[in-house]
C-alpha atoms as a PDB file:
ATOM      1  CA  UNK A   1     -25.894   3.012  11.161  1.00  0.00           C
ATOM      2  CA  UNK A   2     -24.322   3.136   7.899  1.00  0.00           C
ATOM      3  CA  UNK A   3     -21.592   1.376   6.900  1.00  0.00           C
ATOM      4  CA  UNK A   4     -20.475   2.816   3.687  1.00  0.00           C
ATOM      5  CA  UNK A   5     -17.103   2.938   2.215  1.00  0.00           C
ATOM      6  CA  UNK A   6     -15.118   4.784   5.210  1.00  0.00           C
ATOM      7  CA  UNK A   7     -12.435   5.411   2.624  1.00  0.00           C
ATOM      8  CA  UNK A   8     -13.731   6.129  -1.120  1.00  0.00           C
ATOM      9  CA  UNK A   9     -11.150   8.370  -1.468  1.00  0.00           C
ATOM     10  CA  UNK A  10      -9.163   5.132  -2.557  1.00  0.00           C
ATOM     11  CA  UNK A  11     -10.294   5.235  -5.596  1.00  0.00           C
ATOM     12  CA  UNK A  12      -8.095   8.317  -6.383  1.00  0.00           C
ATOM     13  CA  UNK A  13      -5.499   6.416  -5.675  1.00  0.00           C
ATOM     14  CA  UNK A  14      -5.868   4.046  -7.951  1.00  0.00           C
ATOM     15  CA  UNK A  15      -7.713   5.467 -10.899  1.00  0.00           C
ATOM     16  CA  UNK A  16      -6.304   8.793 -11.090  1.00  0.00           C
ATOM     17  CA  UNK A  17      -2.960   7.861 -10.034  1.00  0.00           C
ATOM     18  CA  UNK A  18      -2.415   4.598 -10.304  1.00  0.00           C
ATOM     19  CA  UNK A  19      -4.842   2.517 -12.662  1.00  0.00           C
ATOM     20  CA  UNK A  20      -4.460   4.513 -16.004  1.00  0.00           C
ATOM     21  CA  UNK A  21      -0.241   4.079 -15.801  1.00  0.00           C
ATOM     22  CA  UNK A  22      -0.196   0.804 -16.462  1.00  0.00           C
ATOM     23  CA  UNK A  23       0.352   0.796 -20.050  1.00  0.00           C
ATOM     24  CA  UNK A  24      -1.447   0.698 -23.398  1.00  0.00           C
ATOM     25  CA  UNK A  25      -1.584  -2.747 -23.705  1.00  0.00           C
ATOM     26  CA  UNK A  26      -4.554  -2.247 -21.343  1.00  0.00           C
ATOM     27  CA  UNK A  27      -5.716   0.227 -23.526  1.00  0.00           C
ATOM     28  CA  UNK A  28      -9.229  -1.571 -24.324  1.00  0.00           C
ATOM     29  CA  UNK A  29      -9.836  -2.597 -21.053  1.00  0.00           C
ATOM     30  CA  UNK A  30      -9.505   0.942 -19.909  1.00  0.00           C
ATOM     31  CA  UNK A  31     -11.278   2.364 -22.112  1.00  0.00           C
ATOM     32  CA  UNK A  32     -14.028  -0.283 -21.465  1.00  0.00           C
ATOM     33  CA  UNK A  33     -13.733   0.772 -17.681  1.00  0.00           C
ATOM     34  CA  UNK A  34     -13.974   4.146 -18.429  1.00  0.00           C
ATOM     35  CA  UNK A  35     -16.682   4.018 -20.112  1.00  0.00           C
ATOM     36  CA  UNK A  36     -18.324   1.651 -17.652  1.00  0.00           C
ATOM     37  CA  UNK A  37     -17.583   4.620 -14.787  1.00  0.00           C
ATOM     38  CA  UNK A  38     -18.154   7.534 -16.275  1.00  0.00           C
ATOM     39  CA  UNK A  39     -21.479   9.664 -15.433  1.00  0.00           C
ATOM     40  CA  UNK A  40     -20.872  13.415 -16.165  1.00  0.00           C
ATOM     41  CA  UNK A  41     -23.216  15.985 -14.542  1.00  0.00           C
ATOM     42  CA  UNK A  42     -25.053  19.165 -15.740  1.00  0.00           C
ATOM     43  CA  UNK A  43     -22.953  22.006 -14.120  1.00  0.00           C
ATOM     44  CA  UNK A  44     -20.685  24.766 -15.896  1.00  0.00           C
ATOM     45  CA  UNK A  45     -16.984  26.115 -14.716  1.00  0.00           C
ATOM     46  CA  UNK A  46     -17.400  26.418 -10.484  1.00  0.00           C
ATOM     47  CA  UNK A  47     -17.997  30.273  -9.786  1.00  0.00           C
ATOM     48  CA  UNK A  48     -15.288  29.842  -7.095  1.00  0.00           C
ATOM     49  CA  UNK A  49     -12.597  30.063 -10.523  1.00  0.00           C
ATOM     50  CA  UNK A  50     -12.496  32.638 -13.007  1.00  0.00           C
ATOM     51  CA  UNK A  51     -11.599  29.641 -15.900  1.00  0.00           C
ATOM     52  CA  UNK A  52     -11.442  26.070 -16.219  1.00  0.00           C
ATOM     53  CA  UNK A  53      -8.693  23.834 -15.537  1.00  0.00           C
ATOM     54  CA  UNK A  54      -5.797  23.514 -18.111  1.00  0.00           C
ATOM     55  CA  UNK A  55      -4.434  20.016 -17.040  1.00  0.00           C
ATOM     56  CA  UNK A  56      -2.285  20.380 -20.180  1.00  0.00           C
ATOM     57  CA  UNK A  57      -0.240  22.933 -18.111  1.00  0.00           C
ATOM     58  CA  UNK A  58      -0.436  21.548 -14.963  1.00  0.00           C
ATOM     59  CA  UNK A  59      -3.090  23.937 -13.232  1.00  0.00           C
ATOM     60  CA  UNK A  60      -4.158  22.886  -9.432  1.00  0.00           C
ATOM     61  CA  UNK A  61      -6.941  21.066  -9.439  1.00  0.00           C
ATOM     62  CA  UNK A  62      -9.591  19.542  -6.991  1.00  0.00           C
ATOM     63  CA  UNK A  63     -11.444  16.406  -6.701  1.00  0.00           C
ATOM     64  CA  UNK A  64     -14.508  15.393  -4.429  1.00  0.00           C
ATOM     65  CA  UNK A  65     -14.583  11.690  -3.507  1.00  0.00           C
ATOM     66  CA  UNK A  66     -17.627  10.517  -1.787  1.00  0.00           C
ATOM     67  CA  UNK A  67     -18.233   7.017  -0.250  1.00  0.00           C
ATOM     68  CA  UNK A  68     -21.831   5.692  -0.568  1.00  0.00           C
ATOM     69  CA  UNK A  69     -23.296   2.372   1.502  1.00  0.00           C
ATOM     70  CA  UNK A  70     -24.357   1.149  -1.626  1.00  0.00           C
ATOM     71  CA  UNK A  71     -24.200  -2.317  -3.394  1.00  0.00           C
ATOM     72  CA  UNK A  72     -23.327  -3.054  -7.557  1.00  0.00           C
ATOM     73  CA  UNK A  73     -24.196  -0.563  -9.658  1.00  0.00           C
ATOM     74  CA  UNK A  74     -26.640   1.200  -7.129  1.00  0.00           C
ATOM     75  CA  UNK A  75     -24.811   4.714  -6.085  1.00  0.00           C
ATOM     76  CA  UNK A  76     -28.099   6.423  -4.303  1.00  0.00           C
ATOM     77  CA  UNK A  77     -28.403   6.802  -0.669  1.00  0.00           C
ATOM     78  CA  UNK A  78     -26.231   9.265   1.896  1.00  0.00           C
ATOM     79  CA  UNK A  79     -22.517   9.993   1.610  1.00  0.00           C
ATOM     80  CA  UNK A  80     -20.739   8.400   4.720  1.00  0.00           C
ATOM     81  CA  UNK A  81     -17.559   9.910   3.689  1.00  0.00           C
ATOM     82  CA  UNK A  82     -16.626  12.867   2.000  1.00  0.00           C
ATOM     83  CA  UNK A  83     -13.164  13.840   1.567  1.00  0.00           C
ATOM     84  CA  UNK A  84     -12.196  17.186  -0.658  1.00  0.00           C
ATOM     85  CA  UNK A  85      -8.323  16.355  -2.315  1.00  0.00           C
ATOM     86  CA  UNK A  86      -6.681  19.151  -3.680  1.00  0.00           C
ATOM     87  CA  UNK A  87      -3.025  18.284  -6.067  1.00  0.00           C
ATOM     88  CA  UNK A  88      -0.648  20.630  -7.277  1.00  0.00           C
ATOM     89  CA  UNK A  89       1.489  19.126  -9.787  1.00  0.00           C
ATOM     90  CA  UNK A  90       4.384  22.195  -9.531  1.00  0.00           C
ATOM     91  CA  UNK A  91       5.009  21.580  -5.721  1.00  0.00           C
ATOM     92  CA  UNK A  92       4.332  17.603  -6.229  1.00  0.00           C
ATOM     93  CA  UNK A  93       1.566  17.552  -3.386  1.00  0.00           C
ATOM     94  CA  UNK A  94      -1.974  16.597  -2.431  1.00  0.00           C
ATOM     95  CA  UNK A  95      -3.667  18.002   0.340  1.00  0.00           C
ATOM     96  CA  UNK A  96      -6.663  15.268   1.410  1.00  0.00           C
ATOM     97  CA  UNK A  97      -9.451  16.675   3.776  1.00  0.00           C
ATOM     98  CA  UNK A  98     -12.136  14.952   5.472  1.00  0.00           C
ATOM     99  CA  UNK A  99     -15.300  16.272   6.292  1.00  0.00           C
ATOM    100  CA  UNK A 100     -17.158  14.746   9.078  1.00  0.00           C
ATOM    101  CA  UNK A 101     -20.671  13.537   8.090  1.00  0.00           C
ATOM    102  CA  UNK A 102     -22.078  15.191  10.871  1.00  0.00           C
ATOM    103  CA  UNK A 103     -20.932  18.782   9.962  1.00  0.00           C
ATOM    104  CA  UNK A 104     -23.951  20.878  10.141  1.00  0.00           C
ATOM    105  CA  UNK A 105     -23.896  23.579   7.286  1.00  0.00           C
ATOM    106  CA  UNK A 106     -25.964  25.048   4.800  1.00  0.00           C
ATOM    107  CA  UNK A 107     -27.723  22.637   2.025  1.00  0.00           C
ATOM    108  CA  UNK A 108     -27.350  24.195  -1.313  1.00  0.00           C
ATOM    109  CA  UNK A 109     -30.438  23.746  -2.925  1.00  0.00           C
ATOM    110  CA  UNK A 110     -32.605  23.172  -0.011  1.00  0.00           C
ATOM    111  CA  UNK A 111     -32.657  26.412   1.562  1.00  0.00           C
ATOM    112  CA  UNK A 112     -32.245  25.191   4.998  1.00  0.00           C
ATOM    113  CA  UNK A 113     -28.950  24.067   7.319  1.00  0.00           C
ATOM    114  CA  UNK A 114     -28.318  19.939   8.006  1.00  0.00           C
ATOM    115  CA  UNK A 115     -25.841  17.428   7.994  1.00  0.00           C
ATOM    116  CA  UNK A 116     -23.170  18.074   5.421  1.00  0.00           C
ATOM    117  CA  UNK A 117     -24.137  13.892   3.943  1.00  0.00           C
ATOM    118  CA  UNK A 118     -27.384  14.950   3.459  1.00  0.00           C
ATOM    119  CA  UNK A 119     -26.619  16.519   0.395  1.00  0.00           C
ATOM    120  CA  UNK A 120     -26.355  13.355  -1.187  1.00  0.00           C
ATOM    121  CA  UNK A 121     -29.411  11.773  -0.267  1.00  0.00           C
ATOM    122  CA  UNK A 122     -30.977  15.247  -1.392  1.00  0.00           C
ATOM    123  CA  UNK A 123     -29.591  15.687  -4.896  1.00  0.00           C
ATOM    124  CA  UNK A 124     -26.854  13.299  -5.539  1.00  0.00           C
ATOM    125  CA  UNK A 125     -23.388  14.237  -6.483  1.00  0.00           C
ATOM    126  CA  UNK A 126     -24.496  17.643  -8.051  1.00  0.00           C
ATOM    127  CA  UNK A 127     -25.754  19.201  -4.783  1.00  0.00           C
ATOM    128  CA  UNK A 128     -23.025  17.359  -2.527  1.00  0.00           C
ATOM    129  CA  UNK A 129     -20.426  19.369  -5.014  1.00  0.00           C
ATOM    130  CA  UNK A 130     -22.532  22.472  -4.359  1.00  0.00           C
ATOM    131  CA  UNK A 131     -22.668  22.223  -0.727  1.00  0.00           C
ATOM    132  CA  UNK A 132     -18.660  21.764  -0.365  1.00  0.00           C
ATOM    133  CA  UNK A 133     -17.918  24.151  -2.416  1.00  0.00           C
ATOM    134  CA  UNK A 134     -20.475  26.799  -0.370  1.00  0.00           C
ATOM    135  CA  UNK A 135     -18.940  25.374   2.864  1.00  0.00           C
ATOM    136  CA  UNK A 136     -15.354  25.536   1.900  1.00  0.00           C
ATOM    137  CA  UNK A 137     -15.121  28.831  -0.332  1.00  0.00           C
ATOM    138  CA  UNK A 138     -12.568  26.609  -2.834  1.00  0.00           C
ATOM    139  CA  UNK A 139     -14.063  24.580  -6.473  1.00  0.00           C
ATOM    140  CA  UNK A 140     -14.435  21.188  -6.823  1.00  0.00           C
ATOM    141  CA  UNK A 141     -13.284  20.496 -10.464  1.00  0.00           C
ATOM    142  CA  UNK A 142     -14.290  16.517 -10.343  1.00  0.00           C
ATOM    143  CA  UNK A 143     -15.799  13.611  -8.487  1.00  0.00           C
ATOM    144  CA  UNK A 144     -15.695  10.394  -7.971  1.00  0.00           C
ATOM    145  CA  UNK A 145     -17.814   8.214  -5.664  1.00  0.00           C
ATOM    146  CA  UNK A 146     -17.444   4.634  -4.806  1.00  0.00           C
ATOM    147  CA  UNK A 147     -19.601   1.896  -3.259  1.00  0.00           C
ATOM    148  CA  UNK A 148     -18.364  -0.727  -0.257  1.00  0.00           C
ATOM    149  CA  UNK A 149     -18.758  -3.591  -2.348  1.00  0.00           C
ATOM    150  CA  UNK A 150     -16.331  -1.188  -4.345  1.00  0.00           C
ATOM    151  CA  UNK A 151     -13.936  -0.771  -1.820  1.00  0.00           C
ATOM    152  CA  UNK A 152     -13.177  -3.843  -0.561  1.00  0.00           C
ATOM    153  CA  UNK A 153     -13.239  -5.427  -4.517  1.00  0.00           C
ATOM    154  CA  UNK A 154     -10.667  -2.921  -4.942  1.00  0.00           C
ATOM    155  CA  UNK A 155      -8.452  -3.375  -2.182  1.00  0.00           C
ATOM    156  CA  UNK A 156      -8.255  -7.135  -2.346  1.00  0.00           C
ATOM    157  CA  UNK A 157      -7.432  -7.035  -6.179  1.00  0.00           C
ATOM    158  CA  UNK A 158      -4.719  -4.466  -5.452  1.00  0.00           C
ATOM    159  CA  UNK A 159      -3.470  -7.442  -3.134  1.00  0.00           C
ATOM    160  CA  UNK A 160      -4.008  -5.926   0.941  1.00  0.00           C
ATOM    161  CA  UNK A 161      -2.685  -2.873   1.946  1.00  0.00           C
ATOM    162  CA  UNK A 162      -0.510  -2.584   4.855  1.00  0.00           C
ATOM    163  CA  UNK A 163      -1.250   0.037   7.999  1.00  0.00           C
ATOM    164  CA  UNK A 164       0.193   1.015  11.045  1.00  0.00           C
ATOM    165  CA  UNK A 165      -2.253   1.238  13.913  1.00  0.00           C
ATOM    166  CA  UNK A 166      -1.663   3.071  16.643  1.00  0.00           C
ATOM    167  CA  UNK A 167      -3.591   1.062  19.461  1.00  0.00           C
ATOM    168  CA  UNK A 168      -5.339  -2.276  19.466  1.00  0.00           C
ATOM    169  CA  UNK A 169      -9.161  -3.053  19.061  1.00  0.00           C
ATOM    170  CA  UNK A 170     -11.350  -4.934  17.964  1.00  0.00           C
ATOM    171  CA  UNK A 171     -14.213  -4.656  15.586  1.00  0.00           C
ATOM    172  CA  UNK A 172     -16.905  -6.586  13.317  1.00  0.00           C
ATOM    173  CA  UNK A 173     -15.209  -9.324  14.561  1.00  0.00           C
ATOM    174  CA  UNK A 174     -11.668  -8.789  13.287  1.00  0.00           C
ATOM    175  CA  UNK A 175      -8.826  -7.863  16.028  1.00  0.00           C
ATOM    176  CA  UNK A 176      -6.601  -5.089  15.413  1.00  0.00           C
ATOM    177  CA  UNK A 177      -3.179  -5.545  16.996  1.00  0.00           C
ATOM    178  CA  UNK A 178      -0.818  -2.163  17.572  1.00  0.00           C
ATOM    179  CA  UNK A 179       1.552  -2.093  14.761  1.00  0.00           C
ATOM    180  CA  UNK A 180       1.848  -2.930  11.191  1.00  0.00           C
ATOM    181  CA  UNK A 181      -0.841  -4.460  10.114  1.00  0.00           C
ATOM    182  CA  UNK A 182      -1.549  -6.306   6.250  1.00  0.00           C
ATOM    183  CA  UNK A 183      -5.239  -6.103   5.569  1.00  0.00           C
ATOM    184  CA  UNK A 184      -7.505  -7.762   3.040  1.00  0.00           C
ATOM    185  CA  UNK A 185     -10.614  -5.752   1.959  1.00  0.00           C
ATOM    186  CA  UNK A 186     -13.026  -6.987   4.751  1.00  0.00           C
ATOM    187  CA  UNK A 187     -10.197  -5.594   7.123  1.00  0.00           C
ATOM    188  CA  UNK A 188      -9.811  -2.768   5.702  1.00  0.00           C
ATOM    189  CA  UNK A 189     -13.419  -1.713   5.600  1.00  0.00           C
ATOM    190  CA  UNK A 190     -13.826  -2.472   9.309  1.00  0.00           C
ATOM    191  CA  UNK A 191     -10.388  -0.847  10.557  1.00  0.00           C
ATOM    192  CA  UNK A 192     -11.718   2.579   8.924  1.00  0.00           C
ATOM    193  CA  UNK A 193     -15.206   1.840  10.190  1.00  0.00           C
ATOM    194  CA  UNK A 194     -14.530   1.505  14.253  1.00  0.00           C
ATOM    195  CA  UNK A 195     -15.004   4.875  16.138  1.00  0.00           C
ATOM    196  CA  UNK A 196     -16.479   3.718  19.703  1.00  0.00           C
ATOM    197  CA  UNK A 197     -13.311   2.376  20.876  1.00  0.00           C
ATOM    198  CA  UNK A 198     -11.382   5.602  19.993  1.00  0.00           C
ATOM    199  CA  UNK A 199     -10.997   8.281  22.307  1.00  0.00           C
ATOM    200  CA  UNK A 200     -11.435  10.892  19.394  1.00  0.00           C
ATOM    201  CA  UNK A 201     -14.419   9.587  17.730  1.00  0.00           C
ATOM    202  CA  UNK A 202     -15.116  10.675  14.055  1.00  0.00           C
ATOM    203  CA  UNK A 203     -11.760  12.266  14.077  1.00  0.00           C
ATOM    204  CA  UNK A 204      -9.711   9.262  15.099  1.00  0.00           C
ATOM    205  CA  UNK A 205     -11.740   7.264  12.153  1.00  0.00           C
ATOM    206  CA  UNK A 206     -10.711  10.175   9.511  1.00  0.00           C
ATOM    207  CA  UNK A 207      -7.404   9.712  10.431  1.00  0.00           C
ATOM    208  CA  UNK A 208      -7.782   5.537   9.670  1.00  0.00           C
ATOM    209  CA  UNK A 209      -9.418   6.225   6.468  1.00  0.00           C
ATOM    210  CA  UNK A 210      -7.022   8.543   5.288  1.00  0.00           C
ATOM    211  CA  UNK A 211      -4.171   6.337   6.335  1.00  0.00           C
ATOM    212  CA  UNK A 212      -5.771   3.714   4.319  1.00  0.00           C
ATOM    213  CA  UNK A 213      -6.046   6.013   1.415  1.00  0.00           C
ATOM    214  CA  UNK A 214      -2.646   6.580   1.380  1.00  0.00           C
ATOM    215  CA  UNK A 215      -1.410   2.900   1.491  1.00  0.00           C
ATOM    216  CA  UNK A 216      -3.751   2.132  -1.696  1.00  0.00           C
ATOM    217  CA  UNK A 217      -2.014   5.270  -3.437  1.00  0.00           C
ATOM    218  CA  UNK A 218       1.216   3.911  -2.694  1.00  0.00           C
ATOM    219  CA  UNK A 219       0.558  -0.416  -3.543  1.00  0.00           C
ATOM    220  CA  UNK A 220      -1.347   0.716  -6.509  1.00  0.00           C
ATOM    221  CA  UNK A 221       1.320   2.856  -8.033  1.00  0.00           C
ATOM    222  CA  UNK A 222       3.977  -0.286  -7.339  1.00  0.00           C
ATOM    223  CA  UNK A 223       5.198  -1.885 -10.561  1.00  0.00           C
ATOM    224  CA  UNK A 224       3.995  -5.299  -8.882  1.00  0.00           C
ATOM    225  CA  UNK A 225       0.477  -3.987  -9.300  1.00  0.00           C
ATOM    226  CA  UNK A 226       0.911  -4.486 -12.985  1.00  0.00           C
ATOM    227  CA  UNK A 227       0.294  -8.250 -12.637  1.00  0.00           C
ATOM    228  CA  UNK A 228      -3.201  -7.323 -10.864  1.00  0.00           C
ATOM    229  CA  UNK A 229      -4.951  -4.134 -13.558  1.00  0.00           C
ATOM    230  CA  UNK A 230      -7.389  -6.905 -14.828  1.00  0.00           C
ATOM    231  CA  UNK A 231      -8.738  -7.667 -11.297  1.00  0.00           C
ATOM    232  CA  UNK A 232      -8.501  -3.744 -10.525  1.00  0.00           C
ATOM    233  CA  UNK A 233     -10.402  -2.486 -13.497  1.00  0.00           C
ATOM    234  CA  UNK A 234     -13.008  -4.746 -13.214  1.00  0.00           C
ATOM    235  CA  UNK A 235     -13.626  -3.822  -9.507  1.00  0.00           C
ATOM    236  CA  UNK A 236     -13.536  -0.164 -10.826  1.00  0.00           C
ATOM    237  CA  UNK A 237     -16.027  -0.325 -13.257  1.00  0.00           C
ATOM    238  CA  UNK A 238     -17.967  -2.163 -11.212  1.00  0.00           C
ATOM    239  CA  UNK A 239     -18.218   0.171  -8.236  1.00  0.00           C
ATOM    240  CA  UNK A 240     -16.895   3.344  -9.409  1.00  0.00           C
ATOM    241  CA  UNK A 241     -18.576   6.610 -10.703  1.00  0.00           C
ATOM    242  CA  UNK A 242     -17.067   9.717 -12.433  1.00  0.00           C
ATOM    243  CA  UNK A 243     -17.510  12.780 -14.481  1.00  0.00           C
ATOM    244  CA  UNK A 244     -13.858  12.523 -15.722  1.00  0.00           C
ATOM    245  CA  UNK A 245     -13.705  10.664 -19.807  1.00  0.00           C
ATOM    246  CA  UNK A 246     -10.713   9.127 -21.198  1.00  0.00           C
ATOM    247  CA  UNK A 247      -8.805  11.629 -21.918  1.00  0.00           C
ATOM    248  CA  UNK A 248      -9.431  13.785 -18.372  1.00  0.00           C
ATOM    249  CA  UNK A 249      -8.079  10.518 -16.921  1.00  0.00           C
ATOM    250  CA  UNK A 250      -4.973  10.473 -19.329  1.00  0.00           C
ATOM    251  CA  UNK A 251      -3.955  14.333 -18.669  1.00  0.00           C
ATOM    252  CA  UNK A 252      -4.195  13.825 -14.739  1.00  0.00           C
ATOM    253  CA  UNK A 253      -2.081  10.614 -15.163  1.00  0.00           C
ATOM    254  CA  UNK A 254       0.527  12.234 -16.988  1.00  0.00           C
ATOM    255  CA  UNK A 255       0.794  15.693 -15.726  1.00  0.00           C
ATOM    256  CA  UNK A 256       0.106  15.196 -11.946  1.00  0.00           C
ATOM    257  CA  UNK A 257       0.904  11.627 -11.355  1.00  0.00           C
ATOM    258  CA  UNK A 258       3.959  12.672  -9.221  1.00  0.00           C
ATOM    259  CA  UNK A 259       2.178  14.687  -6.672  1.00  0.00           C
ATOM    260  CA  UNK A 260       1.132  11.212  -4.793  1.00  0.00           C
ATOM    261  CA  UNK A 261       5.024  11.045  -3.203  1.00  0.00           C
ATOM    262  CA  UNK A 262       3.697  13.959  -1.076  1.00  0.00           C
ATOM    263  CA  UNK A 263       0.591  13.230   0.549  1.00  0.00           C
ATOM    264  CA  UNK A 264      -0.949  15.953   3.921  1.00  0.00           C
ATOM    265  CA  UNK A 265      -3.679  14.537   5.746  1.00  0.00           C
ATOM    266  CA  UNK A 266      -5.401  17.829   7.118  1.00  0.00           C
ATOM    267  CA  UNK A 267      -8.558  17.834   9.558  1.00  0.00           C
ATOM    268  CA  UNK A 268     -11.234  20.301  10.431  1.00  0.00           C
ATOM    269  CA  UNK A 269     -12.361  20.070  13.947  1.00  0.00           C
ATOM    270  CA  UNK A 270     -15.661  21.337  15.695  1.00  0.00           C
ATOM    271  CA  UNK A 271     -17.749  20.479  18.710  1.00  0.00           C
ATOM    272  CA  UNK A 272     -21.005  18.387  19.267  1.00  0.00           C
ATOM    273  CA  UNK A 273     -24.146  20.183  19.710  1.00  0.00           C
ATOM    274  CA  UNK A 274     -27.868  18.614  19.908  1.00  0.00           C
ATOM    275  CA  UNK A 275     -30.087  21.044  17.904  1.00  0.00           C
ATOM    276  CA  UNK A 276     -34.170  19.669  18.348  1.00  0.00           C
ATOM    277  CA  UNK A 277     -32.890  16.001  19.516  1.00  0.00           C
ATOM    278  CA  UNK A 278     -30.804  15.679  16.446  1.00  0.00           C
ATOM    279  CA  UNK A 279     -26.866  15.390  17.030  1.00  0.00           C
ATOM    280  CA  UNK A 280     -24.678  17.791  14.717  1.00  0.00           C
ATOM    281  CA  UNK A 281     -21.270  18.704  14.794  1.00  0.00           C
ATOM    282  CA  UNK A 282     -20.708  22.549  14.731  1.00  0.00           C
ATOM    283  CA  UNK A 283     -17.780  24.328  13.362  1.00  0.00           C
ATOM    284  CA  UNK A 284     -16.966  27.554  14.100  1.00  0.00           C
ATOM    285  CA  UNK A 285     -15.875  30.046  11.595  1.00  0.00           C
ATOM    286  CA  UNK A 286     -12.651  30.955  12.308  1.00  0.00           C
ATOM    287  CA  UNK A 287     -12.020  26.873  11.607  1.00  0.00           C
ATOM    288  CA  UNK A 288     -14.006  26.732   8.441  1.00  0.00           C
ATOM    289  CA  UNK A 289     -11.341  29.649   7.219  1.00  0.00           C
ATOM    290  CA  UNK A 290      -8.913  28.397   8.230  1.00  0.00           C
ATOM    291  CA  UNK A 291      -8.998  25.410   6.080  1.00  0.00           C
ATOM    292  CA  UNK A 292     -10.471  27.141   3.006  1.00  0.00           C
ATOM    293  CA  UNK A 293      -7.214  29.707   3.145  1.00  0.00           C
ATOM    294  CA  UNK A 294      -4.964  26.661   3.272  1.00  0.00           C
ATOM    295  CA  UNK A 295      -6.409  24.434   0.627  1.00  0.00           C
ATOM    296  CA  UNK A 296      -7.406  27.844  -1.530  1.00  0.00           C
ATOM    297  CA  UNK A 297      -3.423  28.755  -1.050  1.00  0.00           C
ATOM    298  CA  UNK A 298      -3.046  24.525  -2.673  1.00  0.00           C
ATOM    299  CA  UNK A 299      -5.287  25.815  -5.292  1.00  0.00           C
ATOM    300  CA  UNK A 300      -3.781  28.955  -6.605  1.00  0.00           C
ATOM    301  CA  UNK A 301      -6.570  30.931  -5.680  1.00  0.00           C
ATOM    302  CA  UNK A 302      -6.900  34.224  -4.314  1.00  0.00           C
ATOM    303  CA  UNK A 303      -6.752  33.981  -0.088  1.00  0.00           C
ATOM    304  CA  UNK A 304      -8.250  37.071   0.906  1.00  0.00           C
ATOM    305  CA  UNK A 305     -11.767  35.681   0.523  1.00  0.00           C
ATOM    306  CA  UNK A 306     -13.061  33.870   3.247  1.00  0.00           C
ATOM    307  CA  UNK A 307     -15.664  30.777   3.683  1.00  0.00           C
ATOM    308  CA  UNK A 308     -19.369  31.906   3.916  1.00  0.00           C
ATOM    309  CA  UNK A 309     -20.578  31.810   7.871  1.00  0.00           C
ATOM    310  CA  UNK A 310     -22.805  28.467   8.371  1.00  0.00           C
END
């Protein structure tokens, strides 16, 4: 099984929140790092919006993050983890969705239906976007995707993160008492990894990577974290991949920075269904809306259209 970065979506944290605040004394090594991560992609304004983004004036926006089992500078293979974040800077929130790997759904591009991290293995980044954004009704105005030697560079430069776990396990070898716990990067990768010993599977593991998401947001935005950018942008640039330049990265910092004091961990939820041997998770319709309306609300965006039937 893979065993990719169960929570990518860290790199938000840090990079678009966090990272880029630290000053412009850092100013060349940012830059350097930015240049290092950035990989734009072919694709115009997302039909899902009439116009592009205006960061300037503080416009919703959305990001994909997707976490690939992937070492160095290698980003191919499947998406383990896709998670859709959505910020509005007015209302000083994020809205951070997981998508189950298993979700069975129309690949855009392919003509056929499969598992929603197939997309990646298919046609990278570009079709993953196009697949979301087909599945979810909403735009996708940037990416980023990380690799595990990525994540757990990034978390032990940022110094641990702490957790609170709800029930004690065990897994690859590390024991997981109930409670707060302070993790180091191998940790952290296996606490979001384990799903056998939870009673809600998948969903149980969402909820551990997204708790670990969160706790990066919040130690990489602490003042302390100064001390540590050298260590941080290296593991960055090392691991990390986006369309955003310089400048993207500036506007987000400074005009939507604040939205990371409100974080909503939402979930989509389906049922398991073997179609020709191969396992799939279904989701009905009425759910799929549901959670477009909600993060199209986020968004700005017109809520009387609803999510295309899978």
């Amino acid at each position: 099984m893979k065993k990719g970065l169960k929570i990518f979506g860290i790199i938000l944290a840090v990079m678009f929140l966090s990272v880029v605040g630290y000053g412009f004394y850092l100013y060349n090594s940012l830059t350097n790092t930015v240049d290092q991560m950035h990989e734009s992609i072919d694709r115009p304004v997302s039909d899902k919006r009439e116009k592009e983004v205006n960061m300037e004036e503080q416009e919703p926006l959305s990001f994909l993050i997707t976490g690939v089992d992937s070492r160095g500078d290698n980003h191919s293979g499947r998406s383990d983890t896709i998670i859709v974040m959505t910020v509005n800077p007015k209302e000083k929130s994020v809205k951070m969705l997981s998508i189950p790997r298993d979700t069975r759904t129309e690949i855009i591009g392919r003509g056929f239906q499969d598992k929603i991290n197939h997309a990646y293995a298919f046609g990278g980044v570009q079709m993953t976007i196009n697949t979301v954004e087909n599945f979810l009704n909403i735009p996708i105005d940037h990416y980023a995707s990380i690799n595990m030697e990525g994540f757990k560079g990034l978390v032990d430069a940022l110094g641990g993160v702490t957790v609170d776990n709800a029930f004690a396990f065990q897994q690859d070898g590390f024991t997981f008492n109930e409670g707060e716990l302070f993790l180091n990067g191998d940790e952290a990768l296996a606490y979001s990894r384990m799903r056998y010993e939870d009673p809600r599977g998948d969903f149980g593991r969402n909820d551990r990577q997204r708790q670990i998401v969160d706790a990066v947001i919040q130690e990489g935005a602490q003042f302390s974290s100064i001390t540590k950018a050298g260590q941080i942008l290296s593991a960055v640039g090392e691991s990390v991949r986006t369309d955003l330049d310089l400048n993207g990265i500036w506007a987000i910092q400074s005009n939507y920075k604040e939205a990371r004091h409100n974080v909503e961990q939402m979930e989509i939820t389906g049922s398991g269904k073997r179609i020709d041997g191969i396992y799939y998770l279904q989701i009905p319709d009425e759910e799929v809306n549901r959670v477009s309306q909600e993060l199209r609300a986020h968004l700005e965006l017109d809520t009387s259209n609803t999510a295309s039937s899978q």
